[in-house]
C-alpha atoms as a PDB file:
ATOM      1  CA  UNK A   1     -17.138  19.076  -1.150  1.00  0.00           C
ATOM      2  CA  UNK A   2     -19.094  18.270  -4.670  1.00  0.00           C
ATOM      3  CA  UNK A   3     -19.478  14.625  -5.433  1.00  0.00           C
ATOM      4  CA  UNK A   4     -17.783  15.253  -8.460  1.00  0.00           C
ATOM      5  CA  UNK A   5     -14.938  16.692  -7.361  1.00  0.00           C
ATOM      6  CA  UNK A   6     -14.184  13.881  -4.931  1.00  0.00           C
ATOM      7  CA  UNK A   7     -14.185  11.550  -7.814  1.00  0.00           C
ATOM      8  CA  UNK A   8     -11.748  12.810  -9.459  1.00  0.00           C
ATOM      9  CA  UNK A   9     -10.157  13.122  -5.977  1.00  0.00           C
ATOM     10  CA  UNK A  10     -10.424   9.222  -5.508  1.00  0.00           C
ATOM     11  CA  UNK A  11      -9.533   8.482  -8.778  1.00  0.00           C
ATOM     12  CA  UNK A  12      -6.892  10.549  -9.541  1.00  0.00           C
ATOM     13  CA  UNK A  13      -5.159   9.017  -6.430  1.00  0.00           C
ATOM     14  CA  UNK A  14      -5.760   5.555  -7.209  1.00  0.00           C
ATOM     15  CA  UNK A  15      -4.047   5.996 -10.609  1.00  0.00           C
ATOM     16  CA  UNK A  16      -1.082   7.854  -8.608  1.00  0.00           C
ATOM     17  CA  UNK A  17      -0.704   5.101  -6.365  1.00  0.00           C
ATOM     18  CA  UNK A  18      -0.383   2.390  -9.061  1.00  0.00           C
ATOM     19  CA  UNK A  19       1.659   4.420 -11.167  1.00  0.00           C
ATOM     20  CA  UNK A  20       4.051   4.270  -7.385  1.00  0.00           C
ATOM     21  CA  UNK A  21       3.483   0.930  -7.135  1.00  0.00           C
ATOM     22  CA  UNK A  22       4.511   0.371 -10.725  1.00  0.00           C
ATOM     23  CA  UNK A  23       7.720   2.307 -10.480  1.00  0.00           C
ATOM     24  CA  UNK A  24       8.667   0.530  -7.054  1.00  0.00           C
ATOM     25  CA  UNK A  25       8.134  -2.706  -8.858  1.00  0.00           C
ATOM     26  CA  UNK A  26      10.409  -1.555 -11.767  1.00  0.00           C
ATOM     27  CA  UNK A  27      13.161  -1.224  -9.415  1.00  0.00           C
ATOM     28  CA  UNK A  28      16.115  -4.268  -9.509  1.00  0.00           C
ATOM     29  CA  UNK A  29      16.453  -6.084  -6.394  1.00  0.00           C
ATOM     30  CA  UNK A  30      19.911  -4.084  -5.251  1.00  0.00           C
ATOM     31  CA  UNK A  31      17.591  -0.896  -5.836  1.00  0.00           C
ATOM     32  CA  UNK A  32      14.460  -1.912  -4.226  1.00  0.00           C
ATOM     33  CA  UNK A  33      16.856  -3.078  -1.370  1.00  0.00           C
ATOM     34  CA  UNK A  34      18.868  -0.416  -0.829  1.00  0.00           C
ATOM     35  CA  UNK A  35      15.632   1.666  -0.536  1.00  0.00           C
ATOM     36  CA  UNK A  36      14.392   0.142   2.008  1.00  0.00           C
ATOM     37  CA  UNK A  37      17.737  -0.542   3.964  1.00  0.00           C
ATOM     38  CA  UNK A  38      17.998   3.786   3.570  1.00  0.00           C
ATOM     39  CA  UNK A  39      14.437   4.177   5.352  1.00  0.00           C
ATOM     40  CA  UNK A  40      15.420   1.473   8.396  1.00  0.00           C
ATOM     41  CA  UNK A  41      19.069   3.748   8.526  1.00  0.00           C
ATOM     42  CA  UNK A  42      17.228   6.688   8.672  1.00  0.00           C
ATOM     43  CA  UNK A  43      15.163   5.544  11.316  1.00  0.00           C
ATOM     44  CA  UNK A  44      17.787   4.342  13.372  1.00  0.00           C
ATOM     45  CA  UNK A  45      19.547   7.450  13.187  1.00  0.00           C
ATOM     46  CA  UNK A  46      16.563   9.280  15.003  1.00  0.00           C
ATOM     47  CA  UNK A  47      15.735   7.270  17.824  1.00  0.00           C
ATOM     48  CA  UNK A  48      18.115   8.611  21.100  1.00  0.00           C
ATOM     49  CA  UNK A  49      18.115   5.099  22.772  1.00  0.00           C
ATOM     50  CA  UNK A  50      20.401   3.746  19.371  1.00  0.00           C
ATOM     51  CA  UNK A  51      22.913   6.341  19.601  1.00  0.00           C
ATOM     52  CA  UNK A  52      25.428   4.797  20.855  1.00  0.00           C
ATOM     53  CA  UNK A  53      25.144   1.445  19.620  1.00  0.00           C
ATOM     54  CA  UNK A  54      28.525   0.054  17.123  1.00  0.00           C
ATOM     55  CA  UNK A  55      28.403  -0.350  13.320  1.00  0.00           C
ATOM     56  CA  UNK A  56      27.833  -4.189  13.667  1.00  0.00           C
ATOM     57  CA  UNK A  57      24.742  -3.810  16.163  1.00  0.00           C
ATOM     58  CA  UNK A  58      23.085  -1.537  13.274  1.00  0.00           C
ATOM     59  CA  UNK A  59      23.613  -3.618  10.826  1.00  0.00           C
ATOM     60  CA  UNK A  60      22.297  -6.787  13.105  1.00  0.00           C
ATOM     61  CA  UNK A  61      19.043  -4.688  13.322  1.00  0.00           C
ATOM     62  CA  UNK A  62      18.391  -3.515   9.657  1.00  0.00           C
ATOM     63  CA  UNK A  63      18.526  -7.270   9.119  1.00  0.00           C
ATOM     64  CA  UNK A  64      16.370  -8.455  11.371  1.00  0.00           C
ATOM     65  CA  UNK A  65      13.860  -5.715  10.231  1.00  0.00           C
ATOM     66  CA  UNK A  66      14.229  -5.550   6.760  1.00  0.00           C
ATOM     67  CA  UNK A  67      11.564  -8.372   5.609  1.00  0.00           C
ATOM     68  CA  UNK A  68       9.278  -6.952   8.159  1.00  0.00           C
ATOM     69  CA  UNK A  69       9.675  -3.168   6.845  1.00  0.00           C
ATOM     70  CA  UNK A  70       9.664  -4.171   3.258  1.00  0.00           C
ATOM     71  CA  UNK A  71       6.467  -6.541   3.643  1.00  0.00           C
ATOM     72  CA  UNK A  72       4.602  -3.584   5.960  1.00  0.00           C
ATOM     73  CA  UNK A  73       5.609  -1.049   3.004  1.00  0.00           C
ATOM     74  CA  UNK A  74       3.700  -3.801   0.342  1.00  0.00           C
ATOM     75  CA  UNK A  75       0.244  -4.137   3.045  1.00  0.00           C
ATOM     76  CA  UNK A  76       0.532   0.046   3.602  1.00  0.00           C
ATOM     77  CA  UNK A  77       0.519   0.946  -0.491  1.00  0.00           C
ATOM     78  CA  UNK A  78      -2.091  -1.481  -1.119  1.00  0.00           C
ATOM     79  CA  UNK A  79      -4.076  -0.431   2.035  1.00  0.00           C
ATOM     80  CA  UNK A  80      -4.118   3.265   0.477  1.00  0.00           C
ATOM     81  CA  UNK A  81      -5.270   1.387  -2.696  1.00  0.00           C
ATOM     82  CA  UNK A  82      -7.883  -0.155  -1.126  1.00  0.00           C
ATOM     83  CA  UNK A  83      -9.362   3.103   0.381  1.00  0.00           C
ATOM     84  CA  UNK A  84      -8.617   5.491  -2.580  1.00  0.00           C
ATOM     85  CA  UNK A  85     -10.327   2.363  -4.814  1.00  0.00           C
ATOM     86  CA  UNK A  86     -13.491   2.260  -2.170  1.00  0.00           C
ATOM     87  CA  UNK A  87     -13.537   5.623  -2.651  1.00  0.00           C
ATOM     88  CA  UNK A  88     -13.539   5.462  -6.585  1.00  0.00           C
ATOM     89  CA  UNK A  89     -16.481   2.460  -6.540  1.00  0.00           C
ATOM     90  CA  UNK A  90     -18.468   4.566  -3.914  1.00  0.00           C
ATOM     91  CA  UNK A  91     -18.449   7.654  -5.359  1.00  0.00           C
ATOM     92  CA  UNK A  92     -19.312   6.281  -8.844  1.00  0.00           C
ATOM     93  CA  UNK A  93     -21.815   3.844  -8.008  1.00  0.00           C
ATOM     94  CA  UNK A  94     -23.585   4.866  -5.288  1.00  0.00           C
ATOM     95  CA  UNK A  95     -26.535   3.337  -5.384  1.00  0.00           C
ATOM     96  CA  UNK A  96     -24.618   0.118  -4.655  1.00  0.00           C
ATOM     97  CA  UNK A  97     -24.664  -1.608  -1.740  1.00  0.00           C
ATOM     98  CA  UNK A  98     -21.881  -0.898   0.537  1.00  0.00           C
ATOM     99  CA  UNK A  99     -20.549  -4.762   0.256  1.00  0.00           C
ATOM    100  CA  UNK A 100     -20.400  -3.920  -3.427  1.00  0.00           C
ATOM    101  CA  UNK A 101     -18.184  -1.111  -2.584  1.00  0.00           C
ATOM    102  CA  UNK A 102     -15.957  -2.915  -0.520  1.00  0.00           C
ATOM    103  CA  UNK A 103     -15.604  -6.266  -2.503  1.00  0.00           C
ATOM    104  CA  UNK A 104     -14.926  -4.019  -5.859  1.00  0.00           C
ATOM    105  CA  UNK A 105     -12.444  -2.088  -4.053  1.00  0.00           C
ATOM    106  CA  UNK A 106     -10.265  -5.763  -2.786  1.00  0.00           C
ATOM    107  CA  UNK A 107     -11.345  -7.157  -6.018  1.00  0.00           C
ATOM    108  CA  UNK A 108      -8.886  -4.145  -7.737  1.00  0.00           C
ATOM    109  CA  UNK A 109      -6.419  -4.390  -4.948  1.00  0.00           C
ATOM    110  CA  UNK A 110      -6.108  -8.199  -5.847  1.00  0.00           C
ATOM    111  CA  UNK A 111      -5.767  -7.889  -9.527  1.00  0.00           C
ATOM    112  CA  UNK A 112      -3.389  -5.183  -9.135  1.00  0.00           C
ATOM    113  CA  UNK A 113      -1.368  -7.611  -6.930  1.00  0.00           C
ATOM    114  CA  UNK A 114      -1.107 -10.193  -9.293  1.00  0.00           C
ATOM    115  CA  UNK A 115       0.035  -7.908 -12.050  1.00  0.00           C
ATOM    116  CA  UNK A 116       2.454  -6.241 -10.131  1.00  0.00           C
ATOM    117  CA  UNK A 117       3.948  -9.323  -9.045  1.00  0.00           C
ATOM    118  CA  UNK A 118       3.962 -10.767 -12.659  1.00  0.00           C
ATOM    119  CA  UNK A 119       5.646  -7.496 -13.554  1.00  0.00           C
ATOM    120  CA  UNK A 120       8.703  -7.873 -11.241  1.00  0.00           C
ATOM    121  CA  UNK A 121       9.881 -11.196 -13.056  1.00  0.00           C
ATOM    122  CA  UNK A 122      11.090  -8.675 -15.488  1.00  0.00           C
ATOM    123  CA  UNK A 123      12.626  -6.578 -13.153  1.00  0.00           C
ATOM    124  CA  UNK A 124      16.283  -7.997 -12.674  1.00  0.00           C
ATOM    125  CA  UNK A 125      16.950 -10.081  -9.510  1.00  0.00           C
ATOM    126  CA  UNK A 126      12.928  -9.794  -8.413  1.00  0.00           C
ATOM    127  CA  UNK A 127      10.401 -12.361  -8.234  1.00  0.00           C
ATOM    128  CA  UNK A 128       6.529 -12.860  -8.212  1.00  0.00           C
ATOM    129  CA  UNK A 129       5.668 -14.201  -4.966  1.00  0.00           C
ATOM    130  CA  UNK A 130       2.322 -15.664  -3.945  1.00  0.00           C
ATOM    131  CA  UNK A 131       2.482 -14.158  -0.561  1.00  0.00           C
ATOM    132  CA  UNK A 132       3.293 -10.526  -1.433  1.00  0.00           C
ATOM    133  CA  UNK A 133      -0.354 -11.340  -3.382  1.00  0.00           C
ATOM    134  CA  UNK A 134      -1.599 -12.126   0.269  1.00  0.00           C
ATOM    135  CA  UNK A 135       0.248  -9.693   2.188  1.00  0.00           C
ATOM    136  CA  UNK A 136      -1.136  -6.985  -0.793  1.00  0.00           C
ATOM    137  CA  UNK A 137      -4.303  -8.050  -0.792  1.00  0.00           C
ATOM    138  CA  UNK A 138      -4.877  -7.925   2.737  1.00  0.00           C
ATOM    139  CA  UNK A 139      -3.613  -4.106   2.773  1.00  0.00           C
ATOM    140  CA  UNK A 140      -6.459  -3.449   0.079  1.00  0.00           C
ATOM    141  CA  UNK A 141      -9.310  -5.039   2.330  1.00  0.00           C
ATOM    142  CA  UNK A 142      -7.817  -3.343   5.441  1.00  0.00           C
ATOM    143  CA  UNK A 143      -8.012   0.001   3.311  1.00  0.00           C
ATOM    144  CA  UNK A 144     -11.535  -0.272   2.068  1.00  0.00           C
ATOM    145  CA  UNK A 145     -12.619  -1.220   5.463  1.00  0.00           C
ATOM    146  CA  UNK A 146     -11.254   2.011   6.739  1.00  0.00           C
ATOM    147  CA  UNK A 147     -12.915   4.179   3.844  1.00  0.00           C
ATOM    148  CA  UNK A 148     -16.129   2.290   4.394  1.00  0.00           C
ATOM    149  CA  UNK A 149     -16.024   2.813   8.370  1.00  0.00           C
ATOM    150  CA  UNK A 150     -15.159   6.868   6.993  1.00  0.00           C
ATOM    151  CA  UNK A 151     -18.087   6.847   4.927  1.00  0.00           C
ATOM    152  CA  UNK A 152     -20.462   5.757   7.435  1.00  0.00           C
ATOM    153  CA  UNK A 153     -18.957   8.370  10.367  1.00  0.00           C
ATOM    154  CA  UNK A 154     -19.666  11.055   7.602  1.00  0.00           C
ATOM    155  CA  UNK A 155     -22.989   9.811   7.133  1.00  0.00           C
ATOM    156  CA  UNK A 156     -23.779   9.602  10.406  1.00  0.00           C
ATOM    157  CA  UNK A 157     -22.663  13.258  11.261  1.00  0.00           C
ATOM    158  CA  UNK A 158     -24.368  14.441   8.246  1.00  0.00           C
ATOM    159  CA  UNK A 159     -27.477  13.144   9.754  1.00  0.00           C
END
């Protein structure tokens, strides 16, 4: 595929994913919630060995689960922020090193982080946490890890 047209690719996707990002943030706490309460429900509902469980046993579940699913949701986003970043920094400056690459790419990830957690203290019930930064963060160096370990297969088959 042209160069150029895998630009636009990468970048086109890392402004749709913090546009997502955005909106997820802008959602109140009984919202953002409920969301992810929905997707644990949903889940539940399709696996054969939770059939037959009671009302009271699902419930004790989608607690014990829901931190875990909502803070795996924050470290998958940002991971496809990292890579779709990576992809931006490699495919505009390619004469960079390759650490270049990757450090721009958590460098954005990061900064995104913090502004996305500043922006939920003005979405009602939600707060800026420190650790969403963390858990963020980490999904956007796990991401441009994977798009750098993608660039260098291609590379290598190429050659």
């Amino acid at each position: 595929m042209n160069k150029k047209v895998m630009a636009v690719c990468f970048t086109a996707a890392t402004i749709a994913i913090m546009i997502v990002i955005f909106l997820f943030s802008s959602q109140n706490s009984e919202d953002s919630s409920d969301l992810s309460r929905g997707f644990i429900q949903r889940v539940i509902s399709y696996l054969p060995f939770l059939e037959h469980i009671t009302m009271e046993q699902k419930e004790a579940i989608i607690k014990n689960v829901h931190n875990f699913v909502r803070k795996t949701a924050h470290f998958s986003i940002y991971a496809a922020l990292g890579f779709s970043g990576a992809g931006v920094f490699g495919h505009y400056f390619p004469d960079k090193k390759k650490r270049y690459v990757y450090i721009c790419a958590v460098i954005l990830c990061c900064a995104y982080a913090v502004t996305d957690e500043y922006h939920q203290l003005f979405s009602n019930g939600r707060s800026g946490e420190l650790r969403d930064v963390c858990i963020d963060t980490g999904g956007g160096a796990a991401g441009a890890a994977v798009y750098m370990l993608v660039r260098k297969l291609v590379h290598r088959i190429k050659s």
